[in-house]
PDB file of N, CA and C in Angstrom:
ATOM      1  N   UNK A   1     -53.166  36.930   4.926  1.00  0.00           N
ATOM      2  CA  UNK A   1     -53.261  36.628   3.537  1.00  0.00           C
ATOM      3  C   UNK A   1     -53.804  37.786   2.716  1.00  0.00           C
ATOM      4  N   UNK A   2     -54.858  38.457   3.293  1.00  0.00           N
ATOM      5  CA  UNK A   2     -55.847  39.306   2.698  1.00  0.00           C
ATOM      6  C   UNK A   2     -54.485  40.634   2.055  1.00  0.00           C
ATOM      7  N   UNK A   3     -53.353  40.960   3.352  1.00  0.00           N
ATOM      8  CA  UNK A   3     -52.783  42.259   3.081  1.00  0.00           C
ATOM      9  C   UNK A   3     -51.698  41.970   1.838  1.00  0.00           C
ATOM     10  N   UNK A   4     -50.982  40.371   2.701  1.00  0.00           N
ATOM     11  CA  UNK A   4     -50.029  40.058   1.066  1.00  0.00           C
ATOM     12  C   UNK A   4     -50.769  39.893  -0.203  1.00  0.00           C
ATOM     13  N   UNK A   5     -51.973  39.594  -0.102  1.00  0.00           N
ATOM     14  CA  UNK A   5     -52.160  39.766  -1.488  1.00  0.00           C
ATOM     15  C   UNK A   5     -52.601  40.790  -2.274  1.00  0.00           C
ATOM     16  N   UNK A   6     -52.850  41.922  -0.964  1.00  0.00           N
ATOM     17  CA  UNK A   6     -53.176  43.221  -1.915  1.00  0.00           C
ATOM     18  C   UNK A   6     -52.297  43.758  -2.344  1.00  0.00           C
ATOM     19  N   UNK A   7     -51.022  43.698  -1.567  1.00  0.00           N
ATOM     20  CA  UNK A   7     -49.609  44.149  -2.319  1.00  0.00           C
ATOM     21  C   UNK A   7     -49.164  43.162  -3.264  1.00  0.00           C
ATOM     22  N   UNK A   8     -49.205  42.224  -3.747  1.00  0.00           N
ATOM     23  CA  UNK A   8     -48.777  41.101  -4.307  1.00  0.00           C
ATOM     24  C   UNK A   8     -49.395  41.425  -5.909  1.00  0.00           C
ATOM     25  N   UNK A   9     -50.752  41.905  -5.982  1.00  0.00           N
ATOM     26  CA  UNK A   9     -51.515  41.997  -7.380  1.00  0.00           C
ATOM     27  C   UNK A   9     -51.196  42.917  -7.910  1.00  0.00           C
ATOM     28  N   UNK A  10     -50.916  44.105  -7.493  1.00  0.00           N
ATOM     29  CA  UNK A  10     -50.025  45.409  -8.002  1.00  0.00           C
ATOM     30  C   UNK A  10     -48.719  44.963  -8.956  1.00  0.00           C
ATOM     31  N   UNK A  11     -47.833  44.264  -7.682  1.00  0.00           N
ATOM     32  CA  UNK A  11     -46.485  43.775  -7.954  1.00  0.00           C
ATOM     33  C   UNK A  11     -46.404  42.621  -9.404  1.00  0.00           C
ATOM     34  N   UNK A  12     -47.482  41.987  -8.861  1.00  0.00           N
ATOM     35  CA  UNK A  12     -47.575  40.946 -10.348  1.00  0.00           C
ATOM     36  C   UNK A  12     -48.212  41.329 -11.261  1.00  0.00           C
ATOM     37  N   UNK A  13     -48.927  42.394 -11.536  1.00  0.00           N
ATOM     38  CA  UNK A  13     -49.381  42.769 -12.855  1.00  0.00           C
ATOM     39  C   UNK A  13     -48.962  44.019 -13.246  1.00  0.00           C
ATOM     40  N   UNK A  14     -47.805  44.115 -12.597  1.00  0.00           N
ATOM     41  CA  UNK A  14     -47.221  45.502 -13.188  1.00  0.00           C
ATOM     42  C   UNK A  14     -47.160  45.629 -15.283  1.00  0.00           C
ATOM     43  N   UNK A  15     -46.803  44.380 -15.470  1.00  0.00           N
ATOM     44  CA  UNK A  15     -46.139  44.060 -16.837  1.00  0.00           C
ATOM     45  C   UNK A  15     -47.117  43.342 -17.382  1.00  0.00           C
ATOM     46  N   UNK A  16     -47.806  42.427 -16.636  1.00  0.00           N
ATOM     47  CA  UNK A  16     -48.722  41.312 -17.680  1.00  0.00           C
ATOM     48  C   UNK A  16     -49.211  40.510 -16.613  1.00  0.00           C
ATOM     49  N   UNK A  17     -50.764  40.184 -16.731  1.00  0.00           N
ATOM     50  CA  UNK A  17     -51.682  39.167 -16.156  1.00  0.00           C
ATOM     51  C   UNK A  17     -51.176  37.931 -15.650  1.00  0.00           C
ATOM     52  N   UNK A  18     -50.419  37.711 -16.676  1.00  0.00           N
ATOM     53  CA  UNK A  18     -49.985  35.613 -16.947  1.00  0.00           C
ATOM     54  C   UNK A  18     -49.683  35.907 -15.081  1.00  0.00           C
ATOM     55  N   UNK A  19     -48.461  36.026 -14.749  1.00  0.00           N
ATOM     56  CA  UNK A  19     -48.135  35.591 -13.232  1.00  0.00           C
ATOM     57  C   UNK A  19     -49.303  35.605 -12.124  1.00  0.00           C
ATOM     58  N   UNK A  20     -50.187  36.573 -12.311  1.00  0.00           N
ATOM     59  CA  UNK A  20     -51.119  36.417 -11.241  1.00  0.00           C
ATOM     60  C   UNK A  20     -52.346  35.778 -12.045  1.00  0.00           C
ATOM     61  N   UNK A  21     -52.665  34.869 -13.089  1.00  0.00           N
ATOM     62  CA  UNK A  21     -53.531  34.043 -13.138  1.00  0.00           C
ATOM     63  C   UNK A  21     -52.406  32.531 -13.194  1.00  0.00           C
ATOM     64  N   UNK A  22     -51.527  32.332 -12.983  1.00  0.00           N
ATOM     65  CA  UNK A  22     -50.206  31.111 -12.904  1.00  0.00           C
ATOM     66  C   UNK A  22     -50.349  30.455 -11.746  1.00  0.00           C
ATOM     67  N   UNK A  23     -50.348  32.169 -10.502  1.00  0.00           N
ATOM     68  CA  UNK A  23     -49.999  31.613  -9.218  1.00  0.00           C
ATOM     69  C   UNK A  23     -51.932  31.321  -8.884  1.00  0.00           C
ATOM     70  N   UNK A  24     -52.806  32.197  -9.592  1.00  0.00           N
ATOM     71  CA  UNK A  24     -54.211  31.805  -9.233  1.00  0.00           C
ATOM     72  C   UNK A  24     -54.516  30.270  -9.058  1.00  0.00           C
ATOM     73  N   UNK A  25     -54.193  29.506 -10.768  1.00  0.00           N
ATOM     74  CA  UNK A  25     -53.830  28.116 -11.126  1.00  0.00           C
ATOM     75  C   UNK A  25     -53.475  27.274  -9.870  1.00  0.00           C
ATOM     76  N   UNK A  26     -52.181  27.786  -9.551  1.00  0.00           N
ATOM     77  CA  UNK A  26     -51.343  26.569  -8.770  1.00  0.00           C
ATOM     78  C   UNK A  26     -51.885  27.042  -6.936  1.00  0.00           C
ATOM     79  N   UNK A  27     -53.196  27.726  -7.133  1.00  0.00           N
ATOM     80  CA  UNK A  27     -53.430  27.712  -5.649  1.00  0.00           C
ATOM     81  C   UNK A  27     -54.463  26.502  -4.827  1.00  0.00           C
ATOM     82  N   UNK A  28     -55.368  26.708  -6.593  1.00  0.00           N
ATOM     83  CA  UNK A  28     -56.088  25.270  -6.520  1.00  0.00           C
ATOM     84  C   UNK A  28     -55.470  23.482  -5.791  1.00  0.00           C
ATOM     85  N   UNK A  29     -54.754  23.328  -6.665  1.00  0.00           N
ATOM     86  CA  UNK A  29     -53.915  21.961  -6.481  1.00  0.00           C
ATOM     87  C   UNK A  29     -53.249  22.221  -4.846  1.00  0.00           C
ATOM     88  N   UNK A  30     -52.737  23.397  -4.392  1.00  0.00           N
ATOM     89  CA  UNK A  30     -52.142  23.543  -3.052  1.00  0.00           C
ATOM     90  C   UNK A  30     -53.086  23.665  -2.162  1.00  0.00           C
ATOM     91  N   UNK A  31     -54.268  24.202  -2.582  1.00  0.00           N
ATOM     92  CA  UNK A  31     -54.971  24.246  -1.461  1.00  0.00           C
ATOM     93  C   UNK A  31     -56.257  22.690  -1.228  1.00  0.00           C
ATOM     94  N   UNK A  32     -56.150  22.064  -2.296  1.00  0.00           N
ATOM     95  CA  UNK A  32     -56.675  20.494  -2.125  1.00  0.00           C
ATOM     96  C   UNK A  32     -55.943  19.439  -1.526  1.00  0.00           C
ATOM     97  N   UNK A  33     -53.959  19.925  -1.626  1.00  0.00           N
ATOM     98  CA  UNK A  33     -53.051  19.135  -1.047  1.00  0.00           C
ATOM     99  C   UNK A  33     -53.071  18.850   0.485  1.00  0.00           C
ATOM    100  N   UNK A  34     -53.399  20.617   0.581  1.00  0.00           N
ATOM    101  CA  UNK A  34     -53.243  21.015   2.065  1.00  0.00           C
ATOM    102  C   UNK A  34     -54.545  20.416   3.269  1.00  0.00           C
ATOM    103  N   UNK A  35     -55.702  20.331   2.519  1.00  0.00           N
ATOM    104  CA  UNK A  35     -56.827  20.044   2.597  1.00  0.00           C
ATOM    105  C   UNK A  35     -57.005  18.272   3.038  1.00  0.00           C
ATOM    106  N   UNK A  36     -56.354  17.421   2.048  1.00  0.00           N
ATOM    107  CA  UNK A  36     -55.807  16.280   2.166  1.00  0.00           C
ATOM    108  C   UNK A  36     -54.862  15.786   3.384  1.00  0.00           C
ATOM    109  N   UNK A  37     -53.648  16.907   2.895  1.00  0.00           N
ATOM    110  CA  UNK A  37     -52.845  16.402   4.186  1.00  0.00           C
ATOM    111  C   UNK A  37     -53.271  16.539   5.603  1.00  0.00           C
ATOM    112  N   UNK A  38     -54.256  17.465   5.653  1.00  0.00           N
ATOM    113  CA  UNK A  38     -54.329  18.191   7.324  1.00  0.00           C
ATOM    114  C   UNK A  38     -55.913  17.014   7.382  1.00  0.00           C
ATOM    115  N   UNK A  39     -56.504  16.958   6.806  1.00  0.00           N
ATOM    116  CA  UNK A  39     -57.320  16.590   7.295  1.00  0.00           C
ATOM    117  C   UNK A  39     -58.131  14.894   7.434  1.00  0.00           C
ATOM    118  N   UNK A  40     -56.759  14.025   6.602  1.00  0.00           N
ATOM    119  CA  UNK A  40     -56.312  12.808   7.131  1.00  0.00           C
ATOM    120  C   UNK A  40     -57.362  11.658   6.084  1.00  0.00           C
ATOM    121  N   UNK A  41     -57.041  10.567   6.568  1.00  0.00           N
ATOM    122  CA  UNK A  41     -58.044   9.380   6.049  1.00  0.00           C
ATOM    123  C   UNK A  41     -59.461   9.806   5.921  1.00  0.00           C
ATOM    124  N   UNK A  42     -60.270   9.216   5.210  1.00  0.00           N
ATOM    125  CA  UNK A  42     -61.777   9.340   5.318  1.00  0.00           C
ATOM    126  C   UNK A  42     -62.464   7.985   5.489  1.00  0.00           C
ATOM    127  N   UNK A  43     -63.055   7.964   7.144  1.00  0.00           N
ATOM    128  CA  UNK A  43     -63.260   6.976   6.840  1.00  0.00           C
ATOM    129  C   UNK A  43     -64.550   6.752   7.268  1.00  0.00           C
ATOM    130  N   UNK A  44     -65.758   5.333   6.874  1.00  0.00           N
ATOM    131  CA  UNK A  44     -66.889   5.623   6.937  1.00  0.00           C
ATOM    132  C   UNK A  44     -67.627   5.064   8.378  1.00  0.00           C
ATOM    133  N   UNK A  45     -68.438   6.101   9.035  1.00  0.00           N
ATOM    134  CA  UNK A  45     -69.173   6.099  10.006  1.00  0.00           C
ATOM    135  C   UNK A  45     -70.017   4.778  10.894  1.00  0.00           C
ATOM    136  N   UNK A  46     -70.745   4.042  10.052  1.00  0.00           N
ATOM    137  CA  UNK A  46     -71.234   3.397  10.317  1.00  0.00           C
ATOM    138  C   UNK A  46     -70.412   1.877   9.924  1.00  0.00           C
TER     139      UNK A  46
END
């Protein structure tokens, strides 16, 4: 992740910010999805 995104911030701000604060945005919601899906029901202990 670390290397695509060092080439990736170059590439997206060649012209203008907006795309790499867009994809910043939509990493949130993917990474709570992913978080959700993988890590299942919650359910309580006692």
């Amino acid at each position: 992740g670390t290397l695509l995104t060092t080439w990736l911030v170059p590439v997206l701000t060649r012209t203008s910010y907006v795309p790499f604060f867009a994809l910043a945005a939509l990493l949130v919601p993917l990474g709570a999805a992913v978080a959700l899906g993988v890590g299942g029901t919650i359910r309580r202990l006692a």
